[in-house]
Protein backbone atom coordinates (compact mmCIF):
# COMPACT_ATOMS: atom_id res chain seq x y z
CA UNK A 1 125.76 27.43 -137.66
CA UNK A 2 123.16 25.99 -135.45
CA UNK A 3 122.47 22.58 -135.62
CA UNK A 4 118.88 21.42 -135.37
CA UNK A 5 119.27 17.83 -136.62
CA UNK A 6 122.05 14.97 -135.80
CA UNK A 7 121.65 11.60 -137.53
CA UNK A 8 124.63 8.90 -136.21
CA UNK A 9 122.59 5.87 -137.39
CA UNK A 10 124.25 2.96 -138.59
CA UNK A 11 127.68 4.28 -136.80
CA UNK A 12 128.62 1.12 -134.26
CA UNK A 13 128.22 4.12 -131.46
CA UNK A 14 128.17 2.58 -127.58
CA UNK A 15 127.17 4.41 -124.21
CA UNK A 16 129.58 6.69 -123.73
CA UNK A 17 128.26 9.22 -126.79
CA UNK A 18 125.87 10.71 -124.78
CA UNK A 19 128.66 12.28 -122.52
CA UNK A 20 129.83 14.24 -125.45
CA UNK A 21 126.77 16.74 -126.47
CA UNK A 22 127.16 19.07 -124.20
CA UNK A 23 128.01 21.28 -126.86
CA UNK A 24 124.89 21.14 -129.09
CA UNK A 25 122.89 22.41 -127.40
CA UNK A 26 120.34 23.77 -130.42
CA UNK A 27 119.62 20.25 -130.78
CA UNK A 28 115.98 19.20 -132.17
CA UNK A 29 116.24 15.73 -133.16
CA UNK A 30 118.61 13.05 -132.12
CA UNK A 31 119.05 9.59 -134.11
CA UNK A 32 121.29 6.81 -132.77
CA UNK A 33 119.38 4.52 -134.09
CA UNK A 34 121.28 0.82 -135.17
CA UNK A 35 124.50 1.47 -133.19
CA UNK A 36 125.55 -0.75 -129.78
CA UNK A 37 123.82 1.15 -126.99
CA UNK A 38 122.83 -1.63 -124.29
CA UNK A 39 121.84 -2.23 -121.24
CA UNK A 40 121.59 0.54 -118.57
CA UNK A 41 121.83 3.59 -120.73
CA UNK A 42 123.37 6.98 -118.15
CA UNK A 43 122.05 10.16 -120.39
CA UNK A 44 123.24 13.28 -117.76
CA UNK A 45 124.40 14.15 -121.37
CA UNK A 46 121.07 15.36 -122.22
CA UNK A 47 121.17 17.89 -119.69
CA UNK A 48 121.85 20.71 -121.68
CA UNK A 49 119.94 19.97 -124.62
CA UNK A 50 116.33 22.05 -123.79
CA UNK A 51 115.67 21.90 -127.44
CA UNK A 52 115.39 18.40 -127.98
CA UNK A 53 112.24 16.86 -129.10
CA UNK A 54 112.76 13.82 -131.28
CA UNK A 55 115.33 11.15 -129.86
CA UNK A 56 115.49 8.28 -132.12
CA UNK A 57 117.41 4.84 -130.37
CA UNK A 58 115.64 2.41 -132.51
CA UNK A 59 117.47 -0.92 -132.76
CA UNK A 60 119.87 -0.53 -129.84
CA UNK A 61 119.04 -2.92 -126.62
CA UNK A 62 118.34 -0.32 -124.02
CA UNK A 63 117.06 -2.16 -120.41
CA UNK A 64 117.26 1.22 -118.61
CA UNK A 65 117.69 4.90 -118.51
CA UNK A 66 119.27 6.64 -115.77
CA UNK A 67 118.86 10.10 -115.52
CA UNK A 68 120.43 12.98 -113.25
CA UNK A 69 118.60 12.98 -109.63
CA UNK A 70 117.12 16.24 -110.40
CA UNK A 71 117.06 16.24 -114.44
CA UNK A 72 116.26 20.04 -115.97
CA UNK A 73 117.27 18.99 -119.71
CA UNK A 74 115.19 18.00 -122.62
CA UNK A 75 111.50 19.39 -121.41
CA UNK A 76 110.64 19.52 -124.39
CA UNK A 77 111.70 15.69 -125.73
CA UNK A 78 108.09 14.53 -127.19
CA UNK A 79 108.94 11.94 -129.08
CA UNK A 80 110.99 8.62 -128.45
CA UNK A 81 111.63 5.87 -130.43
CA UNK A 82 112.51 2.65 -128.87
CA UNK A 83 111.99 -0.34 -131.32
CA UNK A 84 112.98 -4.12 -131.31
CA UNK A 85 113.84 -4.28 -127.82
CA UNK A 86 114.39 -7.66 -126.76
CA UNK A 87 113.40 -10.08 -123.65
CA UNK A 88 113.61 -7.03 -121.25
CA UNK A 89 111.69 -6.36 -118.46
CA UNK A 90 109.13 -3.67 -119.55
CA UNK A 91 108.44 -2.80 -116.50
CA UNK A 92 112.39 -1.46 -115.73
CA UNK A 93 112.45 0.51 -119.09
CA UNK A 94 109.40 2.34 -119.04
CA UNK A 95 109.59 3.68 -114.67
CA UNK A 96 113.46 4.63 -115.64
CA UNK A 97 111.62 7.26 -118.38
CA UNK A 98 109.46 9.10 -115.68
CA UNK A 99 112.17 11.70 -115.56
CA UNK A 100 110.79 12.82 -119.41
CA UNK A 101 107.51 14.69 -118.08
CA UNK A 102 106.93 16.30 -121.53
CA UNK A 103 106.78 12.74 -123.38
CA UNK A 104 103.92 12.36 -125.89
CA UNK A 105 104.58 9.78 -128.64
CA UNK A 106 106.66 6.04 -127.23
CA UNK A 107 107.32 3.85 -130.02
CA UNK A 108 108.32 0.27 -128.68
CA UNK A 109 107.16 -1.62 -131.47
CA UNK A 110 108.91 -4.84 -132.47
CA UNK A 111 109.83 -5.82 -129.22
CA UNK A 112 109.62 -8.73 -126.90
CA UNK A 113 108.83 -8.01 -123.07
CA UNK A 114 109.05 -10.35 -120.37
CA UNK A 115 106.35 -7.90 -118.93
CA UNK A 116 105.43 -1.11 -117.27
CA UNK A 117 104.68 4.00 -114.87
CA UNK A 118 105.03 6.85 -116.59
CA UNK A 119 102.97 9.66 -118.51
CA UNK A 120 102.63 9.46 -122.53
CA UNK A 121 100.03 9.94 -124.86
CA UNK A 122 100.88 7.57 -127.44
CA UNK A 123 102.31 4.77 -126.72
CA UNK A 124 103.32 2.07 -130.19
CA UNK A 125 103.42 -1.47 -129.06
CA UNK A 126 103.27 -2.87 -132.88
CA UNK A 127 104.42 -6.75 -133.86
CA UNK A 128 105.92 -6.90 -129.98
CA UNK A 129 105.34 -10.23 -127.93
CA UNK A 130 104.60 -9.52 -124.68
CA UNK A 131 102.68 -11.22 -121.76
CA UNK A 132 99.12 -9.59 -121.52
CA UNK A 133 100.00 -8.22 -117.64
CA UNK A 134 101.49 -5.39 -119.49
CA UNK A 135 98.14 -3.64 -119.92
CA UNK A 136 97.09 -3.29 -116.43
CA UNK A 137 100.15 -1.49 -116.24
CA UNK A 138 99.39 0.45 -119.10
CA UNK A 139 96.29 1.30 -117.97
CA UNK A 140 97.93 3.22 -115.75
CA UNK A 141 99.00 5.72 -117.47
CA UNK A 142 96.34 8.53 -116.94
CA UNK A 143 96.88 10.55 -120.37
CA UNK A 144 97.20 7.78 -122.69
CA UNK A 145 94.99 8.69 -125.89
CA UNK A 146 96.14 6.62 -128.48
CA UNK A 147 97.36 2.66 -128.16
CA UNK A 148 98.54 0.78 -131.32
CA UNK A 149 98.68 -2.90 -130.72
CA UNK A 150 99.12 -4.16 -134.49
CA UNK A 151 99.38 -7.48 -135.16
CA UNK A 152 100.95 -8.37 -131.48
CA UNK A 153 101.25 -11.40 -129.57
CA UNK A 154 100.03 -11.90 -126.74
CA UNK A 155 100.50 -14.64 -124.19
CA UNK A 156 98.94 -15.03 -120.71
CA UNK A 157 95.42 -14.88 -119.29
CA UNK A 158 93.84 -11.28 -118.11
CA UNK A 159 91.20 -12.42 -115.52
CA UNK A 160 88.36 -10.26 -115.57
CA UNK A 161 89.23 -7.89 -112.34
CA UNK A 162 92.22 -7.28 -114.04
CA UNK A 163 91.08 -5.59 -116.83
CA UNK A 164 92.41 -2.04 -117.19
CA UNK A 165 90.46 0.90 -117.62
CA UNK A 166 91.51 3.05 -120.08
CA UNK A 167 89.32 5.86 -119.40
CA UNK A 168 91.29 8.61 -122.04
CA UNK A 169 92.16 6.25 -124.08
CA UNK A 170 90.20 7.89 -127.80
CA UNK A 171 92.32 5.40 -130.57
CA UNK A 172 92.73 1.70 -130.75
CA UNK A 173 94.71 -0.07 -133.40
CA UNK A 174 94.22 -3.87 -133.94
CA UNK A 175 93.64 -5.16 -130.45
CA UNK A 176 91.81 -8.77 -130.55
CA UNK A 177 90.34 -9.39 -127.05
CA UNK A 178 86.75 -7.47 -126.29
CA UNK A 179 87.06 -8.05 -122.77
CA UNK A 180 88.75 -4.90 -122.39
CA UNK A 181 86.73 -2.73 -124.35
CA UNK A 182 83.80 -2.09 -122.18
CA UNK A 183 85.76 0.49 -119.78
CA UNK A 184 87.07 2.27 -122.66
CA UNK A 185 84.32 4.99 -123.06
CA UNK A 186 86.09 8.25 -124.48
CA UNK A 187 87.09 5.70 -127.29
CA UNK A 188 86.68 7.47 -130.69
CA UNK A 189 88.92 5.29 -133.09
CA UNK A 190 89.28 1.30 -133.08
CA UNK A 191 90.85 -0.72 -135.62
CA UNK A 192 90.14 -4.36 -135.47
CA UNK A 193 91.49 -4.97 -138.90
CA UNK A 194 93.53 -8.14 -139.90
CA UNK A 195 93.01 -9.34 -135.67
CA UNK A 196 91.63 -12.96 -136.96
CA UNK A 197 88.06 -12.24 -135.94
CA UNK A 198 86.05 -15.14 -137.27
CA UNK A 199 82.40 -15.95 -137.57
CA UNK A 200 79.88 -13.61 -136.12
CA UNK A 201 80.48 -10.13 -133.60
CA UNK A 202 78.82 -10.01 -130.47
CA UNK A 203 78.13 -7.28 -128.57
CA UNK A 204 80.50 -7.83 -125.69
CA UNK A 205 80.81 -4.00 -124.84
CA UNK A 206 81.09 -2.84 -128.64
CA UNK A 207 77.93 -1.16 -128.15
CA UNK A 208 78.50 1.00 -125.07
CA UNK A 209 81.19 2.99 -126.69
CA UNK A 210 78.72 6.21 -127.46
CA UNK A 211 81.97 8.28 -127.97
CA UNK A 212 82.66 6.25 -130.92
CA UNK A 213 83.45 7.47 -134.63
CA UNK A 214 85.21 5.36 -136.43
CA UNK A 215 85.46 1.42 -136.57
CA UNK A 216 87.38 -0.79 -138.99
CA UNK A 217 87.32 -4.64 -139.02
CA UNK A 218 88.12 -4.91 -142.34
CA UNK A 219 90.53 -8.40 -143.39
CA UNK A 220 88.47 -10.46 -140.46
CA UNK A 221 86.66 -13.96 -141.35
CA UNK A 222 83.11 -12.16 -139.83
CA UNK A 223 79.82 -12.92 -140.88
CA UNK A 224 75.95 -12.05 -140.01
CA UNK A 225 75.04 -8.79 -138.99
CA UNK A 226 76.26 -6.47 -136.72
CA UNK A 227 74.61 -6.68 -132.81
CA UNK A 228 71.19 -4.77 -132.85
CA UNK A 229 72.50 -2.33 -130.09
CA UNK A 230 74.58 -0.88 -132.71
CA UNK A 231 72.38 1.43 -133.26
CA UNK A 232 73.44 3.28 -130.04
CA UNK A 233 76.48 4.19 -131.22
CA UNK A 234 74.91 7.43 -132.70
CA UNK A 235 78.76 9.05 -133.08
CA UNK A 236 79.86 6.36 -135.70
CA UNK A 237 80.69 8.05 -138.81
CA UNK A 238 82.75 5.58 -140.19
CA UNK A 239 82.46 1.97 -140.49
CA UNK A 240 84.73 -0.06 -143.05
């Protein structure tokens, strides 16, 4: 029998189970999820699984990956899930995943970063306090579609030549500070729902997001109308 899916959640597992998989190799999904993986995290144990797509480490305290110098294994790993990390240095954890090339979907929500290059698509940064220098970093990543900031906190000040430019970025999910939406012009999707948005919305770059088709701000304290140059946003289908 081939098996597709291992789940070892909840199983008080530490480091040293990645060194025995070589043998399942038909592997598709992957959950270690609540057991006592920490700190710097060797997975040459992945090697052999090419299958893999779904590796799910949620609730572990993971600092760092370390992966074989030239790494062949899990191309086709698309999905990693990475929540309530905490006080680590983002930027450590997220260079020590550029081996995982084929990495679409990041989920690091519920963490706390003291403040991260790679590729991914979607990247989950939801209820996480981190310090706002995290974005220009971010920002960096040139394939990023879809950033979910839900109810996050955020400390620090992002200076105005420091604001990132998500130029791919197409969905938004509760992020409270307009400074950073003017760059954002493939932007299709933004939530500003439940971001504490009180008395009336200015313009401040709203309106230059012509790409944009849906926009919630639903469970805000907003009044008045919405800025006259709304009417160039002539994709907007949905507004809630």
């Amino acid at each position: 029998m081939r098996l597709e899916i291992l789940d070892l959640g909840g199983n008080f597992l530490n480091n040293s189970i990645f060194s025995s998989l070589a043998d399942l190799t038909s592997l598709k999904a992957l959950h270690f999820n609540q057991n006592r993986l920490n700190g710097t995290v060797n997975v040459q144990g992945l090697e052999l699984l090419r299958d893999l797509e779904e590796l799910d480490l949620r609730g572990n305290q993971i600092y760092k990956f370390v992966f074989p110098k030239v790494f062949k294994g899990s191309r086709k790993l698309n999905a990693l899930y990475l929540e309530s990390l905490k006080n680590i240095d983002g930027s450590t954890l997220l260079e020590s995943l550029g081996s995982i090339s084929s990495l679409k979907k990041l989920d690091l929500s519920y963490s706390n970063f003291r403040r991260g290059t790679m590729t991914t698509q979607d990247l989950i940064l939801d209820y996480s306090s981190l310090h706002i220098s995290i974005l220009q970093i971010v920002g960096a990543f040139t394939s990023l579609e879809r950033l979910s900031m839900k109810n996050c906190k955020l400390s620090g000040i992002l200076h105005h030549q420091g604001v990132p430019n998500f130029k791919n970025l197409k969905f938004l999910f509760n992020i409270s500070f307009f400074q950073m939406i003017t760059p954002m012009a493939a932007l299709e999707i933004l939530s500003l729902s439940t971001c504490g948005l009180t008395g009336t919305l200015l313009n401040q770059g709203l309106c230059k997001l012509k790409q944009l088709k849906e926009l919630y701000m639903n469970n805000n304290d907003l009044r008045g109308t919405l800025p006259w140059c709304s009417a160039n946003l002539t994709s907007l289908q949905l507004l809630d």
